[in-house]
Protein backbone atom coordinates (compact mmCIF):
# COMPACT_ATOMS: atom_id res chain seq x y z
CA UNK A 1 147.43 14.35 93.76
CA UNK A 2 146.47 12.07 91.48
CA UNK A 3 147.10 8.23 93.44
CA UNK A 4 147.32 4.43 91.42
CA UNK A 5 145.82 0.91 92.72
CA UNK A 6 148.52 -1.31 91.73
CA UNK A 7 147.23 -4.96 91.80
CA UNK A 8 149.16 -8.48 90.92
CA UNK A 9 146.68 -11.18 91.57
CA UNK A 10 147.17 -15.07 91.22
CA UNK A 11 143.80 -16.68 90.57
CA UNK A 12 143.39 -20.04 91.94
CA UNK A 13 139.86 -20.17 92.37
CA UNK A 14 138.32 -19.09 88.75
CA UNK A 15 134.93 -19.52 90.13
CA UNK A 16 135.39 -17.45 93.14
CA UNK A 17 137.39 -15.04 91.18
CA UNK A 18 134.90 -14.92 88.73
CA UNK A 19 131.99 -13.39 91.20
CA UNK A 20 134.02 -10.36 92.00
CA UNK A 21 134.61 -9.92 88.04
CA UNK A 22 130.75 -9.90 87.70
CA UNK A 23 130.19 -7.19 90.31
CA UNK A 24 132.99 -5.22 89.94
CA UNK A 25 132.66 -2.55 86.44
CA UNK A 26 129.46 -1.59 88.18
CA UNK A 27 130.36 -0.58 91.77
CA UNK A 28 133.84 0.19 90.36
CA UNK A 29 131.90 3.18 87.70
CA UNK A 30 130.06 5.28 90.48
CA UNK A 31 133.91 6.39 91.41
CA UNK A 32 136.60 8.14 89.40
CA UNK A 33 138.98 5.88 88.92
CA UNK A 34 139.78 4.60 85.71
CA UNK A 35 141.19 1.62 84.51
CA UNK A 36 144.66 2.02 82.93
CA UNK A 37 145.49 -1.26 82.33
CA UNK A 38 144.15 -4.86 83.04
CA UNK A 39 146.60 -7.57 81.69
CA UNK A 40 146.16 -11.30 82.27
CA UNK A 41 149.60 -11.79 81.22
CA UNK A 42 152.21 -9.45 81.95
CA UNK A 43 156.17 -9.57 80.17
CA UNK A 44 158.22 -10.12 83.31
CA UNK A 45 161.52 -8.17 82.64
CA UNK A 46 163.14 -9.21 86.17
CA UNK A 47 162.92 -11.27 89.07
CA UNK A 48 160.15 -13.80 89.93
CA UNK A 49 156.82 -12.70 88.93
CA UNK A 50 154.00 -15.42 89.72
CA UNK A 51 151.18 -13.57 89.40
CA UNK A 52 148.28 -14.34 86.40
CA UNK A 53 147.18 -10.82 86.33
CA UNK A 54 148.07 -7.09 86.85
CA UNK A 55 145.78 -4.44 87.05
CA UNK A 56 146.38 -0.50 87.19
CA UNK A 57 143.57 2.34 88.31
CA UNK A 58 144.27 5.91 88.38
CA UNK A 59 142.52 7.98 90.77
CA UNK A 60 142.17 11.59 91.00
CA UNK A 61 142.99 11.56 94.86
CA UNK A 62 143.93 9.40 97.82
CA UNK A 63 140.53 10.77 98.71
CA UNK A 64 138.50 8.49 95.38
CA UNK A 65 140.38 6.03 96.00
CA UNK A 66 139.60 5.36 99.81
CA UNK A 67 135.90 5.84 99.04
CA UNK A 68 136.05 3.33 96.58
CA UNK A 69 137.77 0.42 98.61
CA UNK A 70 136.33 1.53 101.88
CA UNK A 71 132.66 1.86 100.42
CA UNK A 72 129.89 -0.79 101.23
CA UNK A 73 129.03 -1.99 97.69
CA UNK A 74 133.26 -2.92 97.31
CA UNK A 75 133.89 -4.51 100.45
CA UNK A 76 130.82 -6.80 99.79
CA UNK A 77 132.38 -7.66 96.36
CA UNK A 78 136.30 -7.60 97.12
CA UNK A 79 135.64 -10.50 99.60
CA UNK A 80 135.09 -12.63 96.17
CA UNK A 81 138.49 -11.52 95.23
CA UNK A 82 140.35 -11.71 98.07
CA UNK A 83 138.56 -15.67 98.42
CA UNK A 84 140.30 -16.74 94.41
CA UNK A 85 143.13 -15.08 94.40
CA UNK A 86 146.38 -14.36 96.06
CA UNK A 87 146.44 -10.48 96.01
CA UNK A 88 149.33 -8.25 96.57
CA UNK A 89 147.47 -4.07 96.12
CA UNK A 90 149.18 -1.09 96.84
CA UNK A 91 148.86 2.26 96.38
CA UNK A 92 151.42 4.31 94.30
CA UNK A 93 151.41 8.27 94.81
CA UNK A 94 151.61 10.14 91.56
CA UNK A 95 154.14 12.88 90.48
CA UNK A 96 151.58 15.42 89.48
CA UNK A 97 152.98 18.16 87.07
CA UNK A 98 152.74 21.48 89.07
């Protein structure tokens, strides 16, 4: 079933921030996600939204998507992520056609 990383991020340290966007396109290509979208500013249509960023991967399976976050190379990068930016991720189950 095909699974989405849903991420809203709030960069407050661009430095930081800008470590994990270095790293990330190369550890994030030996997987099979695929970047759907990547928006630095988003239309907010309701509520409160104060996030800088969105950012939406497809992934075949809950399966390539675990490897990916869980795998060495990503952990040693996300920690650049996690350190300028407020980050709210979650993982959104697809309704695959059958």
């Amino acid at each position: 079933m095909t699974v989405y990383f849903v991420a809203q991020i709030l960069v407050d340290n661009a430095s930081e921030y800008q470590h994990y966007l270095d790293a990330c396109d190369a550890v994030f290509a030996r997987f099979n996600g695929e970047y759907l979208a990547v928006d630095p500013a988003p239309t907010v249509l309701e509520g409160d939204w104060p996030y800088t960023r969105s950012v939406l991967i497809r992934f075949p399976s809950e399966a390539d998507l675990t490897a990916w976050y869980n795998s060495p190379d990503y952990q040693a990068i996300v920690v650049h992520r996690l350190g300028g930016a407020k980050c709210d991720s979650i993982v959104v189950h697809g309704k695959d056609e059958g």
